[in-house]
PDB file of N, CA and C in Angstrom:
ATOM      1  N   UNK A   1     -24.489  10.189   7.613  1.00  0.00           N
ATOM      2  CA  UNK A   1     -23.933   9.970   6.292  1.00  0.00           C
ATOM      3  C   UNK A   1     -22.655   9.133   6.426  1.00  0.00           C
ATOM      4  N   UNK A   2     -22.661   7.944   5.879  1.00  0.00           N
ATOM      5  CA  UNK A   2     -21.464   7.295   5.961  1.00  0.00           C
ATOM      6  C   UNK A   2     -20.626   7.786   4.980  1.00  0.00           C
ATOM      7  N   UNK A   3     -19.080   7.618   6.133  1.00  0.00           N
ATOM      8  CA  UNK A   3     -17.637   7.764   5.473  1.00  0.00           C
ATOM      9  C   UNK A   3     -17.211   7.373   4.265  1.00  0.00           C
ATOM     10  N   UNK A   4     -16.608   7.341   3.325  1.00  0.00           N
ATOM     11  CA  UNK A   4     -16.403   7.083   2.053  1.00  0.00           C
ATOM     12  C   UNK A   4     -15.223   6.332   2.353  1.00  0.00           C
ATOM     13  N   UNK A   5     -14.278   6.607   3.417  1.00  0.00           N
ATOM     14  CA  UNK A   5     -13.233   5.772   4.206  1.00  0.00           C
ATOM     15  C   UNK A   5     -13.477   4.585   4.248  1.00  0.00           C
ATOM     16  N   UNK A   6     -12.837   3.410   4.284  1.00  0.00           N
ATOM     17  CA  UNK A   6     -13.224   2.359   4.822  1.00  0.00           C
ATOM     18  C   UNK A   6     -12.992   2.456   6.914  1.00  0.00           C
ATOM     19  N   UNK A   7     -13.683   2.009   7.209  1.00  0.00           N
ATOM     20  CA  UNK A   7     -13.692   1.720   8.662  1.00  0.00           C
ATOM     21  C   UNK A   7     -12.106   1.237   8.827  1.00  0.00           C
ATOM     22  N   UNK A   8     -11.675   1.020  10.024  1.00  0.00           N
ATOM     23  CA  UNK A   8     -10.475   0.269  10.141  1.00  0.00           C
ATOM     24  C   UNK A   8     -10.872  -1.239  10.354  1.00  0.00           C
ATOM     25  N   UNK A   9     -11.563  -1.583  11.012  1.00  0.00           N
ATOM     26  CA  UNK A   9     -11.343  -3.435  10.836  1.00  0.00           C
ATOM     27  C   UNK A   9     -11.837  -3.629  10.067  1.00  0.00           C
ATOM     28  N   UNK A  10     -12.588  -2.881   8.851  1.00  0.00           N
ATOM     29  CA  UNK A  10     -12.719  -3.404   7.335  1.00  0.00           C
ATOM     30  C   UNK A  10     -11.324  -3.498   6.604  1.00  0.00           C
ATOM     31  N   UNK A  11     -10.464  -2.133   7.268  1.00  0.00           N
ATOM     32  CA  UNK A  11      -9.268  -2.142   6.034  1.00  0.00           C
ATOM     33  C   UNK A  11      -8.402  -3.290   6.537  1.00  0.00           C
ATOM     34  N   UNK A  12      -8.221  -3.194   8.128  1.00  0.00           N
ATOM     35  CA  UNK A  12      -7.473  -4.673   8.305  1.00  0.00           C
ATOM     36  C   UNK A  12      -7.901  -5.725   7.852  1.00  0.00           C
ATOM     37  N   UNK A  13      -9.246  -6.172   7.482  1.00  0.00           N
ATOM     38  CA  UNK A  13      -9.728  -7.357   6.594  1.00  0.00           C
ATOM     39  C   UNK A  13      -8.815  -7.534   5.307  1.00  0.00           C
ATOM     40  N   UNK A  14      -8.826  -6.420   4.602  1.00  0.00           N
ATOM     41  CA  UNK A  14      -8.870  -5.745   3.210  1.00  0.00           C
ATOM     42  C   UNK A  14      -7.421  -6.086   3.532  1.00  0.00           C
ATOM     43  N   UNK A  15      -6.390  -5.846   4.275  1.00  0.00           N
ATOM     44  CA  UNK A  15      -5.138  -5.570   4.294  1.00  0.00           C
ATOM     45  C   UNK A  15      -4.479  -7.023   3.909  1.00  0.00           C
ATOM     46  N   UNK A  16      -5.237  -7.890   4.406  1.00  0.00           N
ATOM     47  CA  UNK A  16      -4.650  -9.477   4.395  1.00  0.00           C
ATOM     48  C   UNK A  16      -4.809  -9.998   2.909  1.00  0.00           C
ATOM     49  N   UNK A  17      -5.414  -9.140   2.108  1.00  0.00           N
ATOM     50  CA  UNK A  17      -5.926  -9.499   0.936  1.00  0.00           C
ATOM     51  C   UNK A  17      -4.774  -9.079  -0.147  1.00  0.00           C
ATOM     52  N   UNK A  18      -3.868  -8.246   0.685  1.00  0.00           N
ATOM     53  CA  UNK A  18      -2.883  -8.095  -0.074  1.00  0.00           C
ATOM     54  C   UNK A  18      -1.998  -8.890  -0.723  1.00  0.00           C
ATOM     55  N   UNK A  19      -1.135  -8.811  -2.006  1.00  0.00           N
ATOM     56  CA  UNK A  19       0.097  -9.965  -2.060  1.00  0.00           C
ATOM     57  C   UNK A  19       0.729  -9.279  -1.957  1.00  0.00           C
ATOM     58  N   UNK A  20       1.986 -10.213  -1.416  1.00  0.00           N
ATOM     59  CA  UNK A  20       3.217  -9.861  -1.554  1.00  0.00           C
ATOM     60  C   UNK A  20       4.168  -8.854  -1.993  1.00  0.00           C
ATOM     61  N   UNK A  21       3.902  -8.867  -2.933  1.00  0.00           N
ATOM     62  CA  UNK A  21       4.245  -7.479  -4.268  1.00  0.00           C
ATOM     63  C   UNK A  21       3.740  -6.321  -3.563  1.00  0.00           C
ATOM     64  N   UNK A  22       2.219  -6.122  -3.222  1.00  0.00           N
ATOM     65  CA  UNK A  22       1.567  -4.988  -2.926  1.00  0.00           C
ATOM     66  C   UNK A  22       2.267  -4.803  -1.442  1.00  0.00           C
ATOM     67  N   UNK A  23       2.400  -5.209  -1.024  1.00  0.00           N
ATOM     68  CA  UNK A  23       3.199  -4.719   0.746  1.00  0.00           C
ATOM     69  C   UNK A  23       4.311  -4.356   0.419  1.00  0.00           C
ATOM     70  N   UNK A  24       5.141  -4.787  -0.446  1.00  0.00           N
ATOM     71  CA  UNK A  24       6.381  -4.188  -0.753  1.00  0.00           C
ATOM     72  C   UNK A  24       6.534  -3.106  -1.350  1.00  0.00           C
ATOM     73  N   UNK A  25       5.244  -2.628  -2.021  1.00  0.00           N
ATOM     74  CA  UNK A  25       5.606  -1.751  -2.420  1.00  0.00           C
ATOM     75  C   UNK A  25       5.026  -0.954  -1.610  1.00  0.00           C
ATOM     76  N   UNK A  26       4.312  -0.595  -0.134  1.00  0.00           N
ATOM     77  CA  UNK A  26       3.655   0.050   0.267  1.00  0.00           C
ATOM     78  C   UNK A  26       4.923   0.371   1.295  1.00  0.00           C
ATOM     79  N   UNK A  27       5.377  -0.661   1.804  1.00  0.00           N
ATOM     80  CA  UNK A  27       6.510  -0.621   2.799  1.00  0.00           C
ATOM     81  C   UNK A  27       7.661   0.340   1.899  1.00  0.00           C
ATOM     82  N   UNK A  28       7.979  -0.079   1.104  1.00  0.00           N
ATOM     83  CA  UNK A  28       9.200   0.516   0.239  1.00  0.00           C
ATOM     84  C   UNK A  28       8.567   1.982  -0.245  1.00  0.00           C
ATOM     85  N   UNK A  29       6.877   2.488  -0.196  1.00  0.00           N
ATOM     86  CA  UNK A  29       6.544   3.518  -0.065  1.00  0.00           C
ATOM     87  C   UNK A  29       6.944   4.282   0.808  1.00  0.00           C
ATOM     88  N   UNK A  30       6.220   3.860   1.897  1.00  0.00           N
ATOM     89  CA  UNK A  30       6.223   4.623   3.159  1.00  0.00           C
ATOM     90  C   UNK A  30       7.945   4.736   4.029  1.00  0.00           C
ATOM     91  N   UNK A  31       8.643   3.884   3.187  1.00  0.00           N
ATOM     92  CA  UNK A  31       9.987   3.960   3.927  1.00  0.00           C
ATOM     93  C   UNK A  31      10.627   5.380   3.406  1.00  0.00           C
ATOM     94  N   UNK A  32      10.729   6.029   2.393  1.00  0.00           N
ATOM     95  CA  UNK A  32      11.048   6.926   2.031  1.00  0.00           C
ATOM     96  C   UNK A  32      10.351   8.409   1.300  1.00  0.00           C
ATOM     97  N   UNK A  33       9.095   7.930   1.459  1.00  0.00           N
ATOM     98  CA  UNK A  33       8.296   8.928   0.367  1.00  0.00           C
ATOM     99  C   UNK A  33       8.860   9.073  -1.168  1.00  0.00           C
ATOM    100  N   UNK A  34       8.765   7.848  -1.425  1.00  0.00           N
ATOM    101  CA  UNK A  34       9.617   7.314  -3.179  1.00  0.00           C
ATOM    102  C   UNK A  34       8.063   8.010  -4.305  1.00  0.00           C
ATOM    103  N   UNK A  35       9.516   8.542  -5.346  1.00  0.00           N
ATOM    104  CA  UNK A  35       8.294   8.586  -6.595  1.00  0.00           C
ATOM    105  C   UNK A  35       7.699   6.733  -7.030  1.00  0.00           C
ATOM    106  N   UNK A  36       7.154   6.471  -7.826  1.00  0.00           N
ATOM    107  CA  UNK A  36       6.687   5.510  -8.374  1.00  0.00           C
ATOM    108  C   UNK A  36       8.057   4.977  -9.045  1.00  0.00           C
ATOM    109  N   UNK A  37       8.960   6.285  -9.445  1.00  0.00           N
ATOM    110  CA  UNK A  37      10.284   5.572 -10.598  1.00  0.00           C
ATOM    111  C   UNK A  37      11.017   5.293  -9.210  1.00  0.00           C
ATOM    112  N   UNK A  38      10.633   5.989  -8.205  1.00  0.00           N
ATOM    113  CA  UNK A  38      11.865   5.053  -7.597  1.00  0.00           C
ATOM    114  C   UNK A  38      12.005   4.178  -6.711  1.00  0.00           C
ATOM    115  N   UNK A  39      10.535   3.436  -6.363  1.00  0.00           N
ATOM    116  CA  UNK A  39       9.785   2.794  -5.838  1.00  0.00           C
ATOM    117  C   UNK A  39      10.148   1.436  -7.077  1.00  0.00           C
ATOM    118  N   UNK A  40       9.934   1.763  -8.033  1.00  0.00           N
ATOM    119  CA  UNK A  40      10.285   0.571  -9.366  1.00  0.00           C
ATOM    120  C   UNK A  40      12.181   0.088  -9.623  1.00  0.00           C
ATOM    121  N   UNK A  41      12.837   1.217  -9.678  1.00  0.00           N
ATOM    122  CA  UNK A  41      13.628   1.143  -9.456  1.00  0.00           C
ATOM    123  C   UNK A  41      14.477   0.024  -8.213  1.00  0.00           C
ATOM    124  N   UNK A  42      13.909   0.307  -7.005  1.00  0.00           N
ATOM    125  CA  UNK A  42      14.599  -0.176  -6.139  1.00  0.00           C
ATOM    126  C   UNK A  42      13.828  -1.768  -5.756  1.00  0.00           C
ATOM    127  N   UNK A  43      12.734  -2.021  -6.706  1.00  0.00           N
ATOM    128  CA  UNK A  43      12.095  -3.513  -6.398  1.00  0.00           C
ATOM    129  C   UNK A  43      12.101  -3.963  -7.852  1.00  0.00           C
ATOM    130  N   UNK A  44      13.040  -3.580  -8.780  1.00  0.00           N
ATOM    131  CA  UNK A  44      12.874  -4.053  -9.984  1.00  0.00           C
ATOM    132  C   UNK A  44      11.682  -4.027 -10.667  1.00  0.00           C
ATOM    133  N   UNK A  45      10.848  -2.798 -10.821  1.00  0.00           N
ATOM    134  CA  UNK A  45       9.672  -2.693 -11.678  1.00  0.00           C
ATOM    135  C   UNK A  45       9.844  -1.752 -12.453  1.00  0.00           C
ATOM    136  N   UNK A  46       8.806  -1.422 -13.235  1.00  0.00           N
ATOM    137  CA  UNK A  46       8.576  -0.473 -14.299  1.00  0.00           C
ATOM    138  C   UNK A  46       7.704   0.919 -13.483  1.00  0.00           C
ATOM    139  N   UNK A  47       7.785   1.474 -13.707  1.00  0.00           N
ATOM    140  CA  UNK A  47       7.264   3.032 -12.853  1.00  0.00           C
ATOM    141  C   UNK A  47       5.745   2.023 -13.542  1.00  0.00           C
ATOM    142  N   UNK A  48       4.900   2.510 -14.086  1.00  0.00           N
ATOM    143  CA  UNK A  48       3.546   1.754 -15.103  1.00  0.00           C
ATOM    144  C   UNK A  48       3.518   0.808 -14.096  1.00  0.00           C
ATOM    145  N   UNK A  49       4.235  -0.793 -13.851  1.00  0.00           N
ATOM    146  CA  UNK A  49       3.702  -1.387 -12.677  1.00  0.00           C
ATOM    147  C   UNK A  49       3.428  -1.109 -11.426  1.00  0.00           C
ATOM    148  N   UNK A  50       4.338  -0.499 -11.139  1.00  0.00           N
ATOM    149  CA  UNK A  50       4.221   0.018  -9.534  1.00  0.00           C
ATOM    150  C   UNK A  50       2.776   1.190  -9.336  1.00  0.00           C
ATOM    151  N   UNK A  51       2.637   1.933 -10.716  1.00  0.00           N
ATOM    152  CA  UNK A  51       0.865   2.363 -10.788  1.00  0.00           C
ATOM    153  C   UNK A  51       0.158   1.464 -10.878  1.00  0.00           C
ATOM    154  N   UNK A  52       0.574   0.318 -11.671  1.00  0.00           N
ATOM    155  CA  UNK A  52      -0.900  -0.376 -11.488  1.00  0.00           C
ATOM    156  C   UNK A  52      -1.345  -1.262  -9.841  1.00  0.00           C
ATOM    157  N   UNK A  53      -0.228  -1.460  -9.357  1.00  0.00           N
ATOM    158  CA  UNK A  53      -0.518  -2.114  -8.242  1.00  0.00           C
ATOM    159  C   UNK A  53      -0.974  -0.580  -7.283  1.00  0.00           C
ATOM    160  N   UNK A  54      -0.496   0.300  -7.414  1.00  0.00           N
ATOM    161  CA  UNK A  54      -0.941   1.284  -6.005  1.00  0.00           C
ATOM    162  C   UNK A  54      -2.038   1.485  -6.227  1.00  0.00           C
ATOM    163  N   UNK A  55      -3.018   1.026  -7.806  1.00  0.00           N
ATOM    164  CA  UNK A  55      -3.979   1.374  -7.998  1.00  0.00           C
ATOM    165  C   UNK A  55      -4.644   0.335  -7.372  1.00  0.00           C
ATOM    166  N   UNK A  56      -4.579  -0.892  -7.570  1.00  0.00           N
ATOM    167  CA  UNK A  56      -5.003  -1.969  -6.836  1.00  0.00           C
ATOM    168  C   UNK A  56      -5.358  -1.892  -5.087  1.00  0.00           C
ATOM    169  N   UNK A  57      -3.999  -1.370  -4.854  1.00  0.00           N
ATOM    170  CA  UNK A  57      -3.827  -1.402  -3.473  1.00  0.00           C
ATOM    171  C   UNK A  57      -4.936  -0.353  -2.955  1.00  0.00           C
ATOM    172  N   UNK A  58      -4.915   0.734  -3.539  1.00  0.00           N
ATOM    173  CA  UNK A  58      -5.964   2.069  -3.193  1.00  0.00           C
ATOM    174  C   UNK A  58      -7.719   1.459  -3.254  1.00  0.00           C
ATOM    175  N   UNK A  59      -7.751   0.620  -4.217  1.00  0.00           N
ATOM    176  CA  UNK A  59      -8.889   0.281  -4.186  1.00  0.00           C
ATOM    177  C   UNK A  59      -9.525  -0.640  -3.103  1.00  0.00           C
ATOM    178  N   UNK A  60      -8.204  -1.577  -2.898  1.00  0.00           N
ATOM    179  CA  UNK A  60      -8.843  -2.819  -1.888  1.00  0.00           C
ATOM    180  C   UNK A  60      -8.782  -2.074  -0.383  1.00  0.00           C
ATOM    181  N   UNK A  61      -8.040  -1.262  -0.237  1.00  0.00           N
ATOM    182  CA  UNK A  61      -7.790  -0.575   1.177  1.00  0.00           C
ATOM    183  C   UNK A  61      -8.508   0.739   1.324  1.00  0.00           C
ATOM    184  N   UNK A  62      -9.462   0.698   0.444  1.00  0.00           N
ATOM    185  CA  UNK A  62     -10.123   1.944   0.180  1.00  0.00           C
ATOM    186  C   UNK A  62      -9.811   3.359   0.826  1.00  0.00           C
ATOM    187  N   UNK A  63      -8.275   3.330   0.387  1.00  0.00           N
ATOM    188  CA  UNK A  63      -8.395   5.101   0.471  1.00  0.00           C
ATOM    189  C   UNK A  63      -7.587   6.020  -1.194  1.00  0.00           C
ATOM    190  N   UNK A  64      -7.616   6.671  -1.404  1.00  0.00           N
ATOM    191  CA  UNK A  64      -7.575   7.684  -2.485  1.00  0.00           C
ATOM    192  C   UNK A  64      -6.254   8.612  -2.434  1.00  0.00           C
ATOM    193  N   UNK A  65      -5.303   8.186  -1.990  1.00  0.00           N
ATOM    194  CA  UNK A  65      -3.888   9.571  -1.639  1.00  0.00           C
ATOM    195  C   UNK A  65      -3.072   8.364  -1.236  1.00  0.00           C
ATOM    196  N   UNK A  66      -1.639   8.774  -1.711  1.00  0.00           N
ATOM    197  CA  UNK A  66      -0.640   8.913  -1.343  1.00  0.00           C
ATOM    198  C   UNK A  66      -0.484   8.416   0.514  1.00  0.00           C
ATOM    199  N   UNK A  67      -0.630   9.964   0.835  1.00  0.00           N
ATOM    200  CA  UNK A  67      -0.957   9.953   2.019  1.00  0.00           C
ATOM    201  C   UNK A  67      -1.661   8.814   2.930  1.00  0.00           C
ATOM    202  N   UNK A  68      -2.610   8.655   2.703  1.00  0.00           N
ATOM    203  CA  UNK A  68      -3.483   8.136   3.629  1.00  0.00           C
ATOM    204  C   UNK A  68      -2.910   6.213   3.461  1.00  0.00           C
ATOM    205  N   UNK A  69      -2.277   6.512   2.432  1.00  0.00           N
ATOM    206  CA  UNK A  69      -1.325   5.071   2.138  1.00  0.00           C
ATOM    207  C   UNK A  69      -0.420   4.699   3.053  1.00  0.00           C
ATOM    208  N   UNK A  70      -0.073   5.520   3.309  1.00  0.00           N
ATOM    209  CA  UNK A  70       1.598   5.806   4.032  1.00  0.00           C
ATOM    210  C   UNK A  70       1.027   6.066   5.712  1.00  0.00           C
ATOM    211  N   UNK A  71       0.183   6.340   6.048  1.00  0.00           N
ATOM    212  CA  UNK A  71      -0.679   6.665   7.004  1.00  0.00           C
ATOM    213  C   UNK A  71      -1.059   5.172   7.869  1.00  0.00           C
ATOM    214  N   UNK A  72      -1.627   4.396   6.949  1.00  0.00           N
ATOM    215  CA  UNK A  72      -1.545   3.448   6.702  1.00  0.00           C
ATOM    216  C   UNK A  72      -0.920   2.357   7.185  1.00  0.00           C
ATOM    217  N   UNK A  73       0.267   2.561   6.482  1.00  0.00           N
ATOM    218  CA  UNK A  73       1.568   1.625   6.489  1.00  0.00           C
ATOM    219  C   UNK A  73       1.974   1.696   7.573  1.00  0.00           C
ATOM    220  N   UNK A  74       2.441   2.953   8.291  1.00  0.00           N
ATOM    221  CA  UNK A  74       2.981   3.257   9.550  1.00  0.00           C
ATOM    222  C   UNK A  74       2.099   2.288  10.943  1.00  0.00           C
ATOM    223  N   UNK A  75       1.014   2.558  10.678  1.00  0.00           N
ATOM    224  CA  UNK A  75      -0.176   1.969  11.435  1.00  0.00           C
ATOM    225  C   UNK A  75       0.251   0.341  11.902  1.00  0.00           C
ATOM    226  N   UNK A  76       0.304  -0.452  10.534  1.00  0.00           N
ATOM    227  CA  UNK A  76       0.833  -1.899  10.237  1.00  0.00           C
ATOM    228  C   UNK A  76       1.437  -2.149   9.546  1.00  0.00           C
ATOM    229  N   UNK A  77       2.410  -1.504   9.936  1.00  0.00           N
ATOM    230  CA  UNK A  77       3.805  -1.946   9.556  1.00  0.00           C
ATOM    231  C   UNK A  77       4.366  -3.345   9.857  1.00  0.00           C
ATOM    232  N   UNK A  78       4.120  -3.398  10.768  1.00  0.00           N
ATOM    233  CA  UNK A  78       4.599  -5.323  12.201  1.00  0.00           C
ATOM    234  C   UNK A  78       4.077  -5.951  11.029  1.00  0.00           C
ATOM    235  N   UNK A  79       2.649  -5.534  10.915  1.00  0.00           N
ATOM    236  CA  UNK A  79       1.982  -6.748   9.619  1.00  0.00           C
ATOM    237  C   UNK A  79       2.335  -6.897   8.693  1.00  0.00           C
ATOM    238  N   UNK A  80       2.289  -6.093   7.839  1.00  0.00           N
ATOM    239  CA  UNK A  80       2.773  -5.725   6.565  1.00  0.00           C
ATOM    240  C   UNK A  80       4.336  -6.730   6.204  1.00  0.00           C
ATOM    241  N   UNK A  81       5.188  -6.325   7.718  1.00  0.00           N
ATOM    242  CA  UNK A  81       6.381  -6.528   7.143  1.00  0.00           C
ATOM    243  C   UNK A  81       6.832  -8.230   7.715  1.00  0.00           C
ATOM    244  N   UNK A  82       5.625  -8.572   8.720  1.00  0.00           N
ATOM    245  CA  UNK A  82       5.834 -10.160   9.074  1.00  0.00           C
ATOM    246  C   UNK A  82       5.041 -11.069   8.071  1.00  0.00           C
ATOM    247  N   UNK A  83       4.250 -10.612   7.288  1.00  0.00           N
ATOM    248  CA  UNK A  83       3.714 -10.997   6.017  1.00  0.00           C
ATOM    249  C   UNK A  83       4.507 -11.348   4.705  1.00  0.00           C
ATOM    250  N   UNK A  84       5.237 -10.763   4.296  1.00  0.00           N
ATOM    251  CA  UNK A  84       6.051 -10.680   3.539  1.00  0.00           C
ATOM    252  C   UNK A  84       6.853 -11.805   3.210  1.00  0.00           C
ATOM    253  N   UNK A  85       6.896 -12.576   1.630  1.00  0.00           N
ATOM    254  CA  UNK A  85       7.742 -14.090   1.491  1.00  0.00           C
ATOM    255  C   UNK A  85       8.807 -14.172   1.934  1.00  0.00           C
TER     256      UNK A  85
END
């Protein structure tokens, strides 16, 4: 029965697909365990944007939590953060 997970060199595919915006806010996630207000707060967004992109982000990186976001991030971080404009 396949995983509902994405594989990992699918999500690293998936990961490059990110913009800009979306790494920042994953990085600026995982740097503190931020609510959404304060995740918006500290990159100039609206709490509402910063959901709509984690929603984005959850979908293209196919995982479902918080967690497994930040899980994530830690993983490729180097990337994430040598990516970045």
């Amino acid at each position: 029965m396949p995983s509902k997970e994405m594989s990992g060199r699918r999500r690293l595919k998936h990961m490059k697909s990110l913009t800009g915006r979306e790494r920042q806010i994953i990085l600026t996630l995982a740097a503190g365990g931020l609510s959404n207000r304060d995740v918006g707060r500290q990159l100039s967004l609206s709490e509402g944007t910063v959901k709509a992109h984690l929603h984005n982000i959850y979908k293209k990186l196919g995982v479902n939590s918080r967690t497994a976001l930040v899980a994530i991030a830690y993983t490729h971080r180097d990337e994430l953060q040598h990516s970045l404009p």
